[in-house]
C-alpha atoms as a PDB file:
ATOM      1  CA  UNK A   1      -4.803  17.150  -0.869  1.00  0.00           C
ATOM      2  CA  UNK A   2      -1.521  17.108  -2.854  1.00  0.00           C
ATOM      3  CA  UNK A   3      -1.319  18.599  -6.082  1.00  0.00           C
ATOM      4  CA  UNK A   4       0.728  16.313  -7.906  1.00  0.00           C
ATOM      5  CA  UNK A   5      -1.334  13.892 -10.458  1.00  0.00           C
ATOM      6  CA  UNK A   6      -1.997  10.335  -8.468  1.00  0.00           C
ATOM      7  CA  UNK A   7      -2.939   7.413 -10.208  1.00  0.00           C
ATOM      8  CA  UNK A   8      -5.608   6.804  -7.688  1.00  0.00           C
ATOM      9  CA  UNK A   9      -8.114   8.477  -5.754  1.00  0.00           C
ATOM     10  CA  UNK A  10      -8.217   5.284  -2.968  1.00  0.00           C
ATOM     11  CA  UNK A  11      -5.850   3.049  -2.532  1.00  0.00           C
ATOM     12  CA  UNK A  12      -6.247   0.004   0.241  1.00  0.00           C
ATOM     13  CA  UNK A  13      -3.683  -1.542   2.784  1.00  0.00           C
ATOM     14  CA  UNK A  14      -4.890  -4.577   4.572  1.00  0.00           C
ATOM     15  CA  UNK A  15      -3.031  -5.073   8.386  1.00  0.00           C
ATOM     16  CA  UNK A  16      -3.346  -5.096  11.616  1.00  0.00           C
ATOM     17  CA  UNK A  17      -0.176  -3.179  12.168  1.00  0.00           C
ATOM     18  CA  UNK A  18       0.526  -4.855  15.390  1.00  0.00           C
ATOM     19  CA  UNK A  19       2.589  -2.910  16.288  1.00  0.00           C
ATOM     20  CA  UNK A  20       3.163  -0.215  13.398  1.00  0.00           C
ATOM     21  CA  UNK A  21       7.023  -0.869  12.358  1.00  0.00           C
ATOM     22  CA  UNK A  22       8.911   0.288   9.254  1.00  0.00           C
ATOM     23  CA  UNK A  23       7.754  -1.999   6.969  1.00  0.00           C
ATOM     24  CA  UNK A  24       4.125  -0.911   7.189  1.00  0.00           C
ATOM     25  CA  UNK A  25       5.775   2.586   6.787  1.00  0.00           C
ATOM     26  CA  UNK A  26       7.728   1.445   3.529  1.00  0.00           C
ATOM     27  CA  UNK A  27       4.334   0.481   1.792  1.00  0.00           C
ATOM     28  CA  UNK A  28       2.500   3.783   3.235  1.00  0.00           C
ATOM     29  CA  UNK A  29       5.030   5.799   1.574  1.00  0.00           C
ATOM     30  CA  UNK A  30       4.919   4.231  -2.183  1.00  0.00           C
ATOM     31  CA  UNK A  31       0.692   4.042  -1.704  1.00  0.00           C
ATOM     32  CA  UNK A  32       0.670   7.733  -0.990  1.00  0.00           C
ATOM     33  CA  UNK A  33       3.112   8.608  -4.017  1.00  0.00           C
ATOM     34  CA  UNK A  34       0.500   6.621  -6.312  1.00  0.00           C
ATOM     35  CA  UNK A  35      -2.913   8.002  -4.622  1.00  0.00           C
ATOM     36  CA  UNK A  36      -4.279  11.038  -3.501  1.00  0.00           C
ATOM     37  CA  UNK A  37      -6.105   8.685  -0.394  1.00  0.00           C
ATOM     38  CA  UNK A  38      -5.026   5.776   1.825  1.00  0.00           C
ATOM     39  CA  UNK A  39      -7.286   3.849   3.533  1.00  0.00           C
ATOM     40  CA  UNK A  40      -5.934   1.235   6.153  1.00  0.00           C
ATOM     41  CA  UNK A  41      -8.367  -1.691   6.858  1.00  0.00           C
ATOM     42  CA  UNK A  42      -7.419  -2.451  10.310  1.00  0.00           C
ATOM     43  CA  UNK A  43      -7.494  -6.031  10.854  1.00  0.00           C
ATOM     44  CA  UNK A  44      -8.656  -8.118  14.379  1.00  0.00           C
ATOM     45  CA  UNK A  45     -10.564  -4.992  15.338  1.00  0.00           C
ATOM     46  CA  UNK A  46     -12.660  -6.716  18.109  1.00  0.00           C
ATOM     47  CA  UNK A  47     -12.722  -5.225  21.347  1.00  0.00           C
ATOM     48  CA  UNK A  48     -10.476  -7.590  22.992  1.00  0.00           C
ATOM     49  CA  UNK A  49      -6.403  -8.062  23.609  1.00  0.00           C
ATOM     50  CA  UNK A  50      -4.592 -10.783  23.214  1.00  0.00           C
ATOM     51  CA  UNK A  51      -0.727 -11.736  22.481  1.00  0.00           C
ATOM     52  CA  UNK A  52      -0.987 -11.573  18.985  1.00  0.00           C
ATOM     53  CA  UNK A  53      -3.492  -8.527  19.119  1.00  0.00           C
ATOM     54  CA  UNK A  54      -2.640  -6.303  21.603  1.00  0.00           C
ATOM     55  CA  UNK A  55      -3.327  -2.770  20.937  1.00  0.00           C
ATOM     56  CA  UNK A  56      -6.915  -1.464  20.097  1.00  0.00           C
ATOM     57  CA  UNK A  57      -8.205   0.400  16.907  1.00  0.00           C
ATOM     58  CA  UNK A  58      -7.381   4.106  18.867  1.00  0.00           C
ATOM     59  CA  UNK A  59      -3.871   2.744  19.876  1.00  0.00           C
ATOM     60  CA  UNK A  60      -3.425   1.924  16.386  1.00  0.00           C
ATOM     61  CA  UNK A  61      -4.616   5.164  14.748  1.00  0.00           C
ATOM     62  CA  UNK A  62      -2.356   6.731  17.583  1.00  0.00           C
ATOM     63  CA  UNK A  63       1.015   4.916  16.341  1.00  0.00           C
ATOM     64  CA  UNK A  64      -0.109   5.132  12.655  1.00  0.00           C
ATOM     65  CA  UNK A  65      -0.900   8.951  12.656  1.00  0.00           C
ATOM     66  CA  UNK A  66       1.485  10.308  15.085  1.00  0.00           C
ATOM     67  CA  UNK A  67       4.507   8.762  12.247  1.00  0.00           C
ATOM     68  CA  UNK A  68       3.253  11.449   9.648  1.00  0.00           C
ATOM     69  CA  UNK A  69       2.979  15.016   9.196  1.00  0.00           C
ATOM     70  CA  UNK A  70      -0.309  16.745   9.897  1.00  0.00           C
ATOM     71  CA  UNK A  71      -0.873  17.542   5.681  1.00  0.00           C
ATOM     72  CA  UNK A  72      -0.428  13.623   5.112  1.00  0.00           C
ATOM     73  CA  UNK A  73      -2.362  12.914   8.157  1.00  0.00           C
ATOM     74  CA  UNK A  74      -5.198  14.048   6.203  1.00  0.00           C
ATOM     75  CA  UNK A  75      -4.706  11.930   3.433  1.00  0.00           C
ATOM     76  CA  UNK A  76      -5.063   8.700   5.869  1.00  0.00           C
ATOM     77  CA  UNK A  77      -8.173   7.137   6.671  1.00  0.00           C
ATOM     78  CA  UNK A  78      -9.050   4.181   8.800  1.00  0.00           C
ATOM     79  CA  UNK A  79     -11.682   1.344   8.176  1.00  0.00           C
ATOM     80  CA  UNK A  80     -11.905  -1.145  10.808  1.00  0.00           C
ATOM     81  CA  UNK A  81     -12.923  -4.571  10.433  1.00  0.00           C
ATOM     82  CA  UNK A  82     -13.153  -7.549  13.143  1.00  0.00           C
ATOM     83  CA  UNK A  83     -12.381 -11.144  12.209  1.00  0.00           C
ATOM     84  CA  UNK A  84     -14.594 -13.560  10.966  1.00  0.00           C
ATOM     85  CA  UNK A  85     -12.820 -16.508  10.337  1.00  0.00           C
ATOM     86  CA  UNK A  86     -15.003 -16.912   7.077  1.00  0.00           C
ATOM     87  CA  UNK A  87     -13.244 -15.713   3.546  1.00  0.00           C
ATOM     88  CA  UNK A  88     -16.492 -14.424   2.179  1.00  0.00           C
ATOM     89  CA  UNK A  89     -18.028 -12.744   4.840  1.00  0.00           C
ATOM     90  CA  UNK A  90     -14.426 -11.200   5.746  1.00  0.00           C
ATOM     91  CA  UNK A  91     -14.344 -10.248   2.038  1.00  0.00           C
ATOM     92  CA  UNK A  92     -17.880  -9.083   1.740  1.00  0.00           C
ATOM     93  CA  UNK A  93     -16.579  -6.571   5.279  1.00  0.00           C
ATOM     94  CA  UNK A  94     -13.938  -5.209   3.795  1.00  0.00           C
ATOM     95  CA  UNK A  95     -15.471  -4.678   0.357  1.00  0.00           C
ATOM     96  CA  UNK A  96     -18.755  -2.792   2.239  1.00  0.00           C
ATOM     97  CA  UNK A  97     -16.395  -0.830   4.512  1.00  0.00           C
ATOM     98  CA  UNK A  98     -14.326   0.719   2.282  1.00  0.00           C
ATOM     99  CA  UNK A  99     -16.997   1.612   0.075  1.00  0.00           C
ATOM    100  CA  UNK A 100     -19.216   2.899   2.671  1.00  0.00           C
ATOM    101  CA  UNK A 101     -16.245   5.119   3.395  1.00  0.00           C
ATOM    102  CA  UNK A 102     -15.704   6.304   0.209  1.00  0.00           C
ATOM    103  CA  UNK A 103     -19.190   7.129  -0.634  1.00  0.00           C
ATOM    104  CA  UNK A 104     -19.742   9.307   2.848  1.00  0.00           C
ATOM    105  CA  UNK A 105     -16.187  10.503   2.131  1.00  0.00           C
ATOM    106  CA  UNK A 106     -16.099  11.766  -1.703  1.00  0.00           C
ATOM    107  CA  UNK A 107     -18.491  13.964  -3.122  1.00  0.00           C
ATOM    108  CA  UNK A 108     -17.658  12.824  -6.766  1.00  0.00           C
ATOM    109  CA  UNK A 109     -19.458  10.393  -8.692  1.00  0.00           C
ATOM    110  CA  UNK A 110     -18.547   6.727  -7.613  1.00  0.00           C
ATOM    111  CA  UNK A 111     -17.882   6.331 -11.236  1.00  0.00           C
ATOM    112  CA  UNK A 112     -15.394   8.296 -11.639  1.00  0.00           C
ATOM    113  CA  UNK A 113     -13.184   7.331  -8.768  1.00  0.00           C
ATOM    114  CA  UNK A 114     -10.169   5.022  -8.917  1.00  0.00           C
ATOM    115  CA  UNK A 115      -9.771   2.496  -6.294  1.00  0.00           C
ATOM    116  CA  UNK A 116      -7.106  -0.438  -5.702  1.00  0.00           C
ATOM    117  CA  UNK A 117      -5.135  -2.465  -3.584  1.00  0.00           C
ATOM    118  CA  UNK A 118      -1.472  -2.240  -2.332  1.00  0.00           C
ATOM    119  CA  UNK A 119       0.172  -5.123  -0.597  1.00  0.00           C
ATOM    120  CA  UNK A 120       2.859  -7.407  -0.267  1.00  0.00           C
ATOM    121  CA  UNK A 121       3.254 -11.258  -1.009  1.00  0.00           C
ATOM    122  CA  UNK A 122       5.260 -12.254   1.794  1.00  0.00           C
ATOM    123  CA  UNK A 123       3.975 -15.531   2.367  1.00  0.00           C
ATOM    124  CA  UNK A 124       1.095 -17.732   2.866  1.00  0.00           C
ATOM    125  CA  UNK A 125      -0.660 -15.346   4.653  1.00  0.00           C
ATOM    126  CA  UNK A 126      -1.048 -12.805   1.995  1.00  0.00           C
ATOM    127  CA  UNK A 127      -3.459 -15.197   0.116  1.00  0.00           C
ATOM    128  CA  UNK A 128      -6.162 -12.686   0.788  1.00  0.00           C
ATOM    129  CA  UNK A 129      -4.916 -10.014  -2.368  1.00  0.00           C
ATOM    130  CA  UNK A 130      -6.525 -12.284  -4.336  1.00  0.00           C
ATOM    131  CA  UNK A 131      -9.487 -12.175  -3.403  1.00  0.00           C
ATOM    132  CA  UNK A 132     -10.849  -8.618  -4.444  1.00  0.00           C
ATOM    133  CA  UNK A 133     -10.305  -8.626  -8.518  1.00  0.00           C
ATOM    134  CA  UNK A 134     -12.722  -5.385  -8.514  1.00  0.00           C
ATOM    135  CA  UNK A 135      -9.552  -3.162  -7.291  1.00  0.00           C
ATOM    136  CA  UNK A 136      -6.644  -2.876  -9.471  1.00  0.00           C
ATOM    137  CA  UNK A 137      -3.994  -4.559  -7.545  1.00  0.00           C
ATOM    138  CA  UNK A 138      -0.196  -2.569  -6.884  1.00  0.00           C
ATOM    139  CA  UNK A 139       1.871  -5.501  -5.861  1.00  0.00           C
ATOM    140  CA  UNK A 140       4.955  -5.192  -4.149  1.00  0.00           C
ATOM    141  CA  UNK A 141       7.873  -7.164  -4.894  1.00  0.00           C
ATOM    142  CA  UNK A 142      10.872  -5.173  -3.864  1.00  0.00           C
ATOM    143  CA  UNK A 143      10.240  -3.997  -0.492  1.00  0.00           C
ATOM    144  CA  UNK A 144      13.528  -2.559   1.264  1.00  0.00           C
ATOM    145  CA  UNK A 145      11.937  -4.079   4.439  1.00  0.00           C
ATOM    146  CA  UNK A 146      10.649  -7.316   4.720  1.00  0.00           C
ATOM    147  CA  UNK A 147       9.666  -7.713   8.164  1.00  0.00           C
ATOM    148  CA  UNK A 148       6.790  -9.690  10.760  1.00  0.00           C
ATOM    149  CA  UNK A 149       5.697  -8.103  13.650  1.00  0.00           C
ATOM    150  CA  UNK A 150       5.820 -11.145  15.566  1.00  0.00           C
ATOM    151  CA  UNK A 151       9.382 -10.954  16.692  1.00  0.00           C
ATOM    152  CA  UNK A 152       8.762  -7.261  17.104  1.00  0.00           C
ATOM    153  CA  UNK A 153       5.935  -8.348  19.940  1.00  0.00           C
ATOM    154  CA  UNK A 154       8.102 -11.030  21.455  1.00  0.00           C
ATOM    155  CA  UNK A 155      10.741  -8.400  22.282  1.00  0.00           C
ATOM    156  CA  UNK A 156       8.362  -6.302  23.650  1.00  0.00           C
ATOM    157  CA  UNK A 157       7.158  -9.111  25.839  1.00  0.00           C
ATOM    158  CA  UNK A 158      10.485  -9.585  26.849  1.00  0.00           C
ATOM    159  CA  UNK A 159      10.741  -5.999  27.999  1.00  0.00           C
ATOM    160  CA  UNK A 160      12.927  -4.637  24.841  1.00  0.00           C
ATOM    161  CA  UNK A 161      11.710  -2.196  22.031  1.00  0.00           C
ATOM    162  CA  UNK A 162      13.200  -2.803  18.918  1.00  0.00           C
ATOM    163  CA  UNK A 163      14.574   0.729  17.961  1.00  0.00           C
ATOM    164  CA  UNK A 164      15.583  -0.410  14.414  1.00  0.00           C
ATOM    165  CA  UNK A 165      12.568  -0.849  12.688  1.00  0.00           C
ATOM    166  CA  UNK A 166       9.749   1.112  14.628  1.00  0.00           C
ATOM    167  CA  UNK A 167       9.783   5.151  14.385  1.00  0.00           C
ATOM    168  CA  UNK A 168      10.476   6.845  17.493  1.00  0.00           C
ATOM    169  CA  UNK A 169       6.526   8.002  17.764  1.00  0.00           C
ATOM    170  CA  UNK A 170       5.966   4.343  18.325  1.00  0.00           C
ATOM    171  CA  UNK A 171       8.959   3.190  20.449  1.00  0.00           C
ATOM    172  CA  UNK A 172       7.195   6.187  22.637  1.00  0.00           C
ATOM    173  CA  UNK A 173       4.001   4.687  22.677  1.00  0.00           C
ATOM    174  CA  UNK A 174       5.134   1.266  23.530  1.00  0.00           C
ATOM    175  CA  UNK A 175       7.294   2.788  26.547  1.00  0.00           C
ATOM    176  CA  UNK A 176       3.742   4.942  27.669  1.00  0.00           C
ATOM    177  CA  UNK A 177       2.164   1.355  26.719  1.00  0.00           C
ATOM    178  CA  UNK A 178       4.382  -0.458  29.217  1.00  0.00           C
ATOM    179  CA  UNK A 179       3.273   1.846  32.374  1.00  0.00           C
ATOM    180  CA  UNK A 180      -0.404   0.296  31.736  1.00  0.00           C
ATOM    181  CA  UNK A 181      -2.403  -2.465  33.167  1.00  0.00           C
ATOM    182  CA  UNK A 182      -2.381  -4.156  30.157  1.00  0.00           C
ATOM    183  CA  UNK A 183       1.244  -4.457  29.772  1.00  0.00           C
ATOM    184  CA  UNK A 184       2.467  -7.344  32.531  1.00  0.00           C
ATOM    185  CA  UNK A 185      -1.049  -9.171  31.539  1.00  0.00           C
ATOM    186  CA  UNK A 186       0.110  -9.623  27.940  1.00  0.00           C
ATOM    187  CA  UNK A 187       3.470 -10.683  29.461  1.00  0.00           C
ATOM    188  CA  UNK A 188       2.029 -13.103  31.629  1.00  0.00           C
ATOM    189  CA  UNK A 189       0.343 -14.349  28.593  1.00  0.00           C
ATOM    190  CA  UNK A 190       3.259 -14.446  26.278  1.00  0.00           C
ATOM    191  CA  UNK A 191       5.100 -16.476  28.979  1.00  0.00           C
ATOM    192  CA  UNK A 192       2.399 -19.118  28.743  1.00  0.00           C
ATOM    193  CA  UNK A 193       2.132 -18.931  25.292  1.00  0.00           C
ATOM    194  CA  UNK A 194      -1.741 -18.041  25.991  1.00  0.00           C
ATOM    195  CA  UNK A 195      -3.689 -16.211  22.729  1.00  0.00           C
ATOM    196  CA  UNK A 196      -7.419 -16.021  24.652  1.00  0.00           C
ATOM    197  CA  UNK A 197      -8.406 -12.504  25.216  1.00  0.00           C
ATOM    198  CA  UNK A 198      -6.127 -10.836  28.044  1.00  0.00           C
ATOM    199  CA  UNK A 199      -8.940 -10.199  30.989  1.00  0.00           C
ATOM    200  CA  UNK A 200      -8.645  -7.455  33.532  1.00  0.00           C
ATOM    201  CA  UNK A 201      -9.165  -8.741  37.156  1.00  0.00           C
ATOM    202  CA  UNK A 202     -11.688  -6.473  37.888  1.00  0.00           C
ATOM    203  CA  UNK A 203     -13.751  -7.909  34.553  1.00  0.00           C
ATOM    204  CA  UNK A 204     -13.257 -11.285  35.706  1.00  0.00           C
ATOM    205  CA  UNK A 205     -15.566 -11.048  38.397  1.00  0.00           C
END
């Protein structure tokens, strides 16, 4: 834990960090200047693949963690949550497991402990910061980079890692990534501009 004075104890970032790039990163840094934890809600955590949600929970974690240094690693905690296509129950999921988290996690009293939210209105999308008033919200309106990882996945599809705004950790991991079975599946997929779940032959049967 660091020993400078943090606003919060928790602070939340909402993604699905598809892959992790340098925007993610950007928003990472600034929570961790303001709080003493960061917990990352990973989004689409069901235990499928598709075009637009290719890498699991562990492949995630991987990316996310392996960007850091081993004292902040500590400081990083993952809560994921699957989709549910429903604002309130989606809500209601993230609300329960951060605070799930938090209570197994801190010993304090839940009282005393400061928790918010840290995000970034970049478009329609971001709708969602709204819709937990109960954590103070750090919104960011300056962000150095402003940046989608769809284009970032369509390279990749393509066969090119973008080496401009993903850390080398994670341009590794997508180059291990591309020796898998998974890989020319999710190409075949992004060439027929097909988002169902990405099915290994041998589960097919």
């Amino acid at each position: 834990m660091s020993h400078e004075f943090k606003v919060f104890d928790y602070l939340v970032f909402i993604g699905r960090f598809q892959p992790f790039h340098v925007a993610h990163r950007e928003v990472m840094d600034i929570a961790l200047s303001q709080s003493e934890h960061l917990i990352l809600v990973l989004g689409s955590a069901q235990d499928e693949r598709s075009i637009k949600n290719p890498f699991s929970i562990a492949e995630r974690e991987q990316m996310i963690l392996s960007s850091f240094d081993d004292e902040t690693q500590k400081r990083i905690h993952f809560v994921p949550i699957i989709d549910f296509y429903d604002d309130e129950k989606w809500v209601n999921a993230v609300k329960d497991g951060v605070e799930d988290f938090i209570n197994t996690h801190h010993q304090a009293e839940k009282n005393d402990l400061k928790t918010g939210l840290i995000g970034h209105f970049k478009d329609d999308s971001s709708y969602y910061l709204a819709l937990f008033p109960a954590w103070q919200l750090v919104e960011l309106e300056n962000l150095k980079n402003q940046l989608s990882a769809t284009p970032l996945r369509a390279k990749y599809y393509q066969g090119e890692i973008d080496q401009d705004h993903l850390s080398t950790e994670v341009q590794e991991f997508l180059i291990e990534f591309q020796n898998s079975e998974w890989y020319p599946l999710l190409q075949d997929a992004f060439q027929q501009q097909d988002d169902s779940p990405v099915i290994l032959p041998d589960e097919s049967v």
